[in-house]
Protein backbone atom coordinates (compact mmCIF):
# COMPACT_ATOMS: atom_id res chain seq x y z
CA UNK A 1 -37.55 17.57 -39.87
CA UNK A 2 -39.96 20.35 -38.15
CA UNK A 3 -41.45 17.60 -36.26
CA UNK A 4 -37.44 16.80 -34.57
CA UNK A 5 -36.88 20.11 -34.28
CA UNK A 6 -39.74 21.16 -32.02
CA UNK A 7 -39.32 17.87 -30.14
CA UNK A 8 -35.77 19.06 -29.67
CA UNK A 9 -36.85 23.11 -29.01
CA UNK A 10 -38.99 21.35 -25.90
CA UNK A 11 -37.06 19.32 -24.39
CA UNK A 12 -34.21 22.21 -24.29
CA UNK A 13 -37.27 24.49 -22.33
CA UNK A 14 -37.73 21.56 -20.37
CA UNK A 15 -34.31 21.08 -18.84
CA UNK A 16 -33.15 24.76 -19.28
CA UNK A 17 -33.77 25.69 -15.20
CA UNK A 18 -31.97 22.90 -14.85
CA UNK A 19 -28.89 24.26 -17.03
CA UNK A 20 -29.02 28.03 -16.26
CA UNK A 21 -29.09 30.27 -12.88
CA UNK A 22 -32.40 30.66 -11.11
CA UNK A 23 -32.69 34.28 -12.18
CA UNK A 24 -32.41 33.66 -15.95
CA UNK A 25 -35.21 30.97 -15.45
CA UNK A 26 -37.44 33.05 -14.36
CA UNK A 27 -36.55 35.68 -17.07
CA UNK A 28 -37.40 32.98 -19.15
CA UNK A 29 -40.97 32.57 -18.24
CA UNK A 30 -41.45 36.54 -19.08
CA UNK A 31 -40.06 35.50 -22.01
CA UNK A 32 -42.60 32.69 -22.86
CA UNK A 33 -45.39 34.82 -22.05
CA UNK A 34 -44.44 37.89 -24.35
CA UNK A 35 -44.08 34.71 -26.99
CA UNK A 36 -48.04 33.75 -26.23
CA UNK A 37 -48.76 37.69 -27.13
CA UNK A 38 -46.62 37.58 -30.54
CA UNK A 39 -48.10 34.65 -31.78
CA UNK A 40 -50.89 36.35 -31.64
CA UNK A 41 -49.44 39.55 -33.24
CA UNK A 42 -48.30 36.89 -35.63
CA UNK A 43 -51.91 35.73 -36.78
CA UNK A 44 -53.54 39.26 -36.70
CA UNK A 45 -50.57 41.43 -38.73
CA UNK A 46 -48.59 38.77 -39.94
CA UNK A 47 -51.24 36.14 -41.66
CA UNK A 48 -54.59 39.09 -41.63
CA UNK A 49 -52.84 41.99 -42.33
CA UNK A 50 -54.49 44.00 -39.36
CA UNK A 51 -52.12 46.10 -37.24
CA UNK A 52 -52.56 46.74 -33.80
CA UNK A 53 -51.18 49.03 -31.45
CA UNK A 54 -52.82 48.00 -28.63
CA UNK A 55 -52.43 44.36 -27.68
CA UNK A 56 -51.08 45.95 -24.07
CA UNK A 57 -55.02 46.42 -23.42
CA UNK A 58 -55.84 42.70 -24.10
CA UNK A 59 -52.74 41.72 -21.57
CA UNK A 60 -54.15 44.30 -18.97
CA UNK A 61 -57.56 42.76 -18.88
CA UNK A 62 -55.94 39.10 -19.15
CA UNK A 63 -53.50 40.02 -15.94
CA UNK A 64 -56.67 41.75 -14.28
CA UNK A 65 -58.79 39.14 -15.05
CA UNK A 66 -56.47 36.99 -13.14
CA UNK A 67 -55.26 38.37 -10.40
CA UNK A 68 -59.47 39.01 -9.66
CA UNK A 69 -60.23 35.67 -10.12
CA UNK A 70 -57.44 34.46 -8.07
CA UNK A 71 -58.24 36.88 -5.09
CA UNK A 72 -61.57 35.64 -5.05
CA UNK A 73 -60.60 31.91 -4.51
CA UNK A 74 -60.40 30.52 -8.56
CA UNK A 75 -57.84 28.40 -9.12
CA UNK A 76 -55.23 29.94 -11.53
CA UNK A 77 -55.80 27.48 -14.64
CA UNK A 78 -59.63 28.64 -14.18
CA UNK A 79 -58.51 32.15 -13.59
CA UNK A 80 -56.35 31.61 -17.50
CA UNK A 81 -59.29 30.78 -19.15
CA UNK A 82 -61.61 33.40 -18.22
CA UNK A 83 -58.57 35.93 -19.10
CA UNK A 84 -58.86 34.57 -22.26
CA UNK A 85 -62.29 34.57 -23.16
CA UNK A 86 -62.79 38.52 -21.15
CA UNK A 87 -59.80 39.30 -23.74
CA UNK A 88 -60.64 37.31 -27.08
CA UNK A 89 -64.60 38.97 -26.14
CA UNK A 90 -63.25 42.68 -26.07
CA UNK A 91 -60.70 41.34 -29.48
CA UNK A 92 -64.22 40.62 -31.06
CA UNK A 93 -65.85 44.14 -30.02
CA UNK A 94 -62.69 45.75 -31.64
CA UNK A 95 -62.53 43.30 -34.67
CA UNK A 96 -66.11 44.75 -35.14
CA UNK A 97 -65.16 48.63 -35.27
CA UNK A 98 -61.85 47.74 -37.26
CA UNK A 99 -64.44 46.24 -40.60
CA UNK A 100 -64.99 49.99 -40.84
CA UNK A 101 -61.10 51.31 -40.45
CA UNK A 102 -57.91 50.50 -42.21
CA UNK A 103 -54.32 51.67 -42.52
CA UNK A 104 -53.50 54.48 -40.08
CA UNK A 105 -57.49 54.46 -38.69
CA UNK A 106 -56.65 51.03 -37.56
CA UNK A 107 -53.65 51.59 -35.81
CA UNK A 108 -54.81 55.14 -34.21
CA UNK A 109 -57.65 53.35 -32.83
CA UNK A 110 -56.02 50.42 -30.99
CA UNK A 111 -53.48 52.99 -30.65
CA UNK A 112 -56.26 55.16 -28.28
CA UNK A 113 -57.28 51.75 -26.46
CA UNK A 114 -53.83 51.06 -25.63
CA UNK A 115 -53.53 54.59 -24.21
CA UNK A 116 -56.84 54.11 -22.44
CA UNK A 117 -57.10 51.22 -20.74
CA UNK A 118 -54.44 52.23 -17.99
CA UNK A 119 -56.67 55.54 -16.53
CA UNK A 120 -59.40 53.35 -16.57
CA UNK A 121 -58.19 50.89 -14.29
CA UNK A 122 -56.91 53.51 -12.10
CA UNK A 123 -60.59 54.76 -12.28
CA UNK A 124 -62.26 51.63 -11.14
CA UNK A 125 -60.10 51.53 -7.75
CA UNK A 126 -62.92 49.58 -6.21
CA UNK A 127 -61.92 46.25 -8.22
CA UNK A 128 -58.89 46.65 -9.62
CA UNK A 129 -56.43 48.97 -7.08
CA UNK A 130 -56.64 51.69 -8.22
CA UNK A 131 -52.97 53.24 -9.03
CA UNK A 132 -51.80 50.86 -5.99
CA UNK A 133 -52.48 47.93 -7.74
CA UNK A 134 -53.08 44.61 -6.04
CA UNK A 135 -51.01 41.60 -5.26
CA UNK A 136 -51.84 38.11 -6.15
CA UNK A 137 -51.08 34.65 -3.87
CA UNK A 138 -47.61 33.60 -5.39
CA UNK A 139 -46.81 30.29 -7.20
CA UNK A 140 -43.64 28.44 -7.47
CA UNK A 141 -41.34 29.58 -9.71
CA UNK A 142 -40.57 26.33 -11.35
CA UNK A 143 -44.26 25.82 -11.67
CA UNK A 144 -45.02 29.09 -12.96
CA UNK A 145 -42.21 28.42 -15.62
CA UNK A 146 -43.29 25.01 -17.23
CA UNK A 147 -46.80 26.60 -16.67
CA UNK A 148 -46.07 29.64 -18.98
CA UNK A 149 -43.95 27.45 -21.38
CA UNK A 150 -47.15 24.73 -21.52
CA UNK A 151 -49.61 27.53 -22.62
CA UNK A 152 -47.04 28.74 -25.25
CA UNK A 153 -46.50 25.94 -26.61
CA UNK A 154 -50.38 24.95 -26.88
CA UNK A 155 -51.07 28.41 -28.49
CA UNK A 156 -48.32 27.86 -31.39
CA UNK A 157 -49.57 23.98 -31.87
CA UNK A 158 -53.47 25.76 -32.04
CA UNK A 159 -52.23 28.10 -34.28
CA UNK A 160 -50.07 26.22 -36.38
CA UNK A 161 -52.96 23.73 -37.02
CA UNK A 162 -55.41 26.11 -37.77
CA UNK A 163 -53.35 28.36 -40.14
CA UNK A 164 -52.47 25.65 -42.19
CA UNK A 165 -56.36 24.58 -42.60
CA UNK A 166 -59.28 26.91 -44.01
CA UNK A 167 -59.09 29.58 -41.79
CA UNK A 168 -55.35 30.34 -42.51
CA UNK A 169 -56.23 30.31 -46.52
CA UNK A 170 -58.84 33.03 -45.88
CA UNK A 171 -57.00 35.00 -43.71
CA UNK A 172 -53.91 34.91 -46.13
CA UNK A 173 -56.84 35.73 -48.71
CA UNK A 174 -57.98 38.84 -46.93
CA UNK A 175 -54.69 39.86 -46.13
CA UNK A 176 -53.12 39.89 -49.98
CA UNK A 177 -56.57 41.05 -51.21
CA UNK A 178 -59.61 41.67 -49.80
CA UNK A 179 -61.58 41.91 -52.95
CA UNK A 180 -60.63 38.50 -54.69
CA UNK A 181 -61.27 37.34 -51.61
CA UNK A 182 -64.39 38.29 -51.14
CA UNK A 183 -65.46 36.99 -54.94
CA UNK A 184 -64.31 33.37 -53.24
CA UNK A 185 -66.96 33.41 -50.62
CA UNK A 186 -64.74 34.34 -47.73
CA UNK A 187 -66.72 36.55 -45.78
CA UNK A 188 -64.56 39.44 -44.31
CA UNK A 189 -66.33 39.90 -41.21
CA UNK A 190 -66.58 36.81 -39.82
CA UNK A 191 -62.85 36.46 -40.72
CA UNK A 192 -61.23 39.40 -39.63
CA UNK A 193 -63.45 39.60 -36.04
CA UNK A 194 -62.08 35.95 -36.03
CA UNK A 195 -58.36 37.39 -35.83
CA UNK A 196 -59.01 40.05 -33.46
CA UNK A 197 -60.36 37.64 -31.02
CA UNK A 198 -58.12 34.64 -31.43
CA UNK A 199 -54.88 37.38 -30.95
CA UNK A 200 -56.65 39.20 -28.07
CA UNK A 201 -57.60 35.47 -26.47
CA UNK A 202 -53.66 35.11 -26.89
CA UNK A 203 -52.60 38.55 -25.00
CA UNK A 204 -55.03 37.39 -22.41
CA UNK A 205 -53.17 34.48 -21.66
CA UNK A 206 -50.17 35.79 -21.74
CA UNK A 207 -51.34 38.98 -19.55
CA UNK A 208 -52.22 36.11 -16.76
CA UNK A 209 -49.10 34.56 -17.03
CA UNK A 210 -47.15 37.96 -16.69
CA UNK A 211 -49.67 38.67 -13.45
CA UNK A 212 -48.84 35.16 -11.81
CA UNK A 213 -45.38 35.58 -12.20
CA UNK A 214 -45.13 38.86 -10.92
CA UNK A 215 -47.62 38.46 -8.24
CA UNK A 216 -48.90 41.80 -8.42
CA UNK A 217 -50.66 44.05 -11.42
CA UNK A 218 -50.93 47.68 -11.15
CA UNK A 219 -51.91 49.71 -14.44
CA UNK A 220 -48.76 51.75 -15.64
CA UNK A 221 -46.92 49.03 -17.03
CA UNK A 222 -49.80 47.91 -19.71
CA UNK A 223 -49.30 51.20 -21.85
CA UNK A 224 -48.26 51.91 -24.92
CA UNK A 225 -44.61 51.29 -24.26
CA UNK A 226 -45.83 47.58 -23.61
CA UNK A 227 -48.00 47.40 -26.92
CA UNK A 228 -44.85 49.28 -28.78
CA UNK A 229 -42.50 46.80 -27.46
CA UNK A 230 -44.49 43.65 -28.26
CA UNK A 231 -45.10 44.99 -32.26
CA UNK A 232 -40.92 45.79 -31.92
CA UNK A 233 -40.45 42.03 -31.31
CA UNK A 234 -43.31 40.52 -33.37
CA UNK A 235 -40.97 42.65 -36.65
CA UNK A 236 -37.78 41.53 -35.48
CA UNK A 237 -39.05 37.98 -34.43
CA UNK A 238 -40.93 37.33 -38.35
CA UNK A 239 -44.24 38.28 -38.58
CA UNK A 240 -45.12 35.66 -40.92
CA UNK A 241 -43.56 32.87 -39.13
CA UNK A 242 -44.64 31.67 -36.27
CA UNK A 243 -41.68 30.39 -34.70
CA UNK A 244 -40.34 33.66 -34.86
CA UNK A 245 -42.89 34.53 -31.89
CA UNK A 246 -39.76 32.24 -30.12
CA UNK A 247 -37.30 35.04 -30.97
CA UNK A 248 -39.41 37.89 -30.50
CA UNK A 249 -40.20 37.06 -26.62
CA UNK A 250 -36.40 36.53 -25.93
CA UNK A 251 -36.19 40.25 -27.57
CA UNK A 252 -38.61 41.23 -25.87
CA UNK A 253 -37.20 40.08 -22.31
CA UNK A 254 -33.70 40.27 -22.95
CA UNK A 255 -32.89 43.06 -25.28
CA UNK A 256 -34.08 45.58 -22.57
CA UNK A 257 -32.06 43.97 -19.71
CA UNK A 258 -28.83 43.91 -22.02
CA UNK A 259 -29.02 47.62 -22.87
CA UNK A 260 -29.35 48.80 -19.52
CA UNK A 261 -26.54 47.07 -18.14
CA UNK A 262 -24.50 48.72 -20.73
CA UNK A 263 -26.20 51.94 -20.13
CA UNK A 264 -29.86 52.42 -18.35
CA UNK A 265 -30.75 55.45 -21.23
CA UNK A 266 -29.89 52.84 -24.26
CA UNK A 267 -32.95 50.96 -24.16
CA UNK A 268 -35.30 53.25 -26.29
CA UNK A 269 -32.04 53.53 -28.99
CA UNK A 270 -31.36 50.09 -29.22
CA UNK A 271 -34.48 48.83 -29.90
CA UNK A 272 -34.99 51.76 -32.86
CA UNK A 273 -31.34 50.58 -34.02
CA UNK A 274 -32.35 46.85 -33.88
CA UNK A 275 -35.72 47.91 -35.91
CA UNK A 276 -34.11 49.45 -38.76
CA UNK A 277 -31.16 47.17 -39.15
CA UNK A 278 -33.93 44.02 -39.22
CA UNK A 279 -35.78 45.49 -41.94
CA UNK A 280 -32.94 46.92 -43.58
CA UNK A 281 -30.96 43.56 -44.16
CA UNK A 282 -34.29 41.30 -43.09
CA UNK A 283 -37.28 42.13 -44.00
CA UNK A 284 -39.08 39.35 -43.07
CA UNK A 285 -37.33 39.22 -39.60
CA UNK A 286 -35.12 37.23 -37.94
CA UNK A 287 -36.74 33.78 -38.25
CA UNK A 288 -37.77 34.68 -41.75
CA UNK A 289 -34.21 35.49 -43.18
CA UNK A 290 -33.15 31.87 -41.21
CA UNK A 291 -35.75 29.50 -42.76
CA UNK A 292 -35.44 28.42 -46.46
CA UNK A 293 -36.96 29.91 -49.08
CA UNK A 294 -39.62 27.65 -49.83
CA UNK A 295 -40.00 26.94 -46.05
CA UNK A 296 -43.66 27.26 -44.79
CA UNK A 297 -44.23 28.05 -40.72
């Protein structure tokens, strides 16, 4: 039955530009890379128990990463992978300093790279262009979209392998307790670094999608409103499911552009109003409250 379903789910992506207005096709392919970043979100809070606040850093360096590579003559699927392995590398460095935090530590800390990351890249004008930014070489929009939606969809099929093996049991272990866990021969460290990296690695990817559709980076839009707005969707999406990362991009992309065309200031309240509705009446999010009970993602 899950197997029809995603068959089905694809082949509606695939003949969707076909279906809808140009314009909401390429909305879509923001969408599918703010779904690459939840899933991610997905595997660090929802299946580790880790929060972070500052996944907007990892999609900085991943859209950086790119639009460098890309200047300099790479050709863009090259130009994903190294935004994926710069990110997933400075996931690891932070999966290192969060074995010592927890709680509130945690999220203050990715909380200050979040808030970081954007005066530094303004600082480094030399490479990355300064406050100005840089433009990239633009790609087809059609290609850009099946692009985006063929990187999301490997990164749910990776994780949805994975979390069902080994790894997924120790993470689940970790997350619901660390201790028994540990008395099971899961080893914490290598574990929770793991889940940094692997979400980070994910934020990369979607970070160069974001920068190749755009065709330009500059650093104010990889703040903290970014980071806020992708944890907003990974709630409201399911953080334990990881279809829900489906949901949450569409959130993420849409809920924004529907607000303001009722009213430009409603943005900010409808997304708090959506927040505490979802875990008033769902808890476990949109896609949770949808699946059975005794449904596994």
């Amino acid at each position: 039955m899950k197997a029809l379903a995603a068959v089905g789910l694809a082949i509606l992506i695939a003949v969707l530009p076909a279906v809808v207005p140009r314009y909401l096709s390429f909305e879509f392919t923001y969408a599918g890379a703010y779904t690459i970043a939840i899933v991610g979100l997905v595997i660090l809070i929802g299946r580790t128990g880790q929060i972070s606040l500052g996944h907007g850093a990892f999609i900085a360096v991943g859209a950086y990463t790119t639009a460098i590579a890309v200047n300099k003559g790479l050709n863009e699927a090259i130009a994903i992978v190294l935004a994926a392995v710069l990110a997933g590398l400075l996931g690891i460095a932070l999966g290192v300093i969060a074995l010592r935090l927890a709680g509130a530590y945690l999220a203050l800390a990715t909380f200050a790279l979040a808030a970081s990351v954007p005066p530094l890249l303004k600082r480094f004008g030399g490479l990355t262009g300064g406050a100005q930014g840089m433009t990239i070489p633009s790609v087809p929009e059609m290609t850009l979209y099946y692009l985006t939606w063929a990187c999301a969809g490997v990164c749910i099929v990776i994780a949805y392998v994975v979390l069902r093996g080994r790894v997924g049991l120790a993470l689940r272990a970790l997350r619901d307790s660390e201790i028994a866990a540990i008395s099971f021969g899961i080893d914490p460290v290598f574990y929770k670094t793991l889940a940094f990296g692997w979400s980070a690695a994910y934020a990369g990817v979607a970070g160069a999608m974001l920068a190749l559709t755009t065709a330009y980076v500059s650093p104010d839009p990889y703040g903290i409103p970014l980071s806020l707005m992708l944890l907003a969707g990974a709630v409201i999406g399911g953080l334990d499911v990881l279809w829900g990362a489906l949901i949450g991009g569409a959130v993420v992309e849409f809920l924004p552009l529907l607000s303001q065309s009722i009213n430009p200031a409603f943005s900010s309240i409808v997304y708090g109003i959506a927040l505490i509705l979802i875990m008033t009446f769902m808890p476990g999010g949109i896609a949770g409250a949808l699946r059975r009970p005794h449904e596994q993602s």
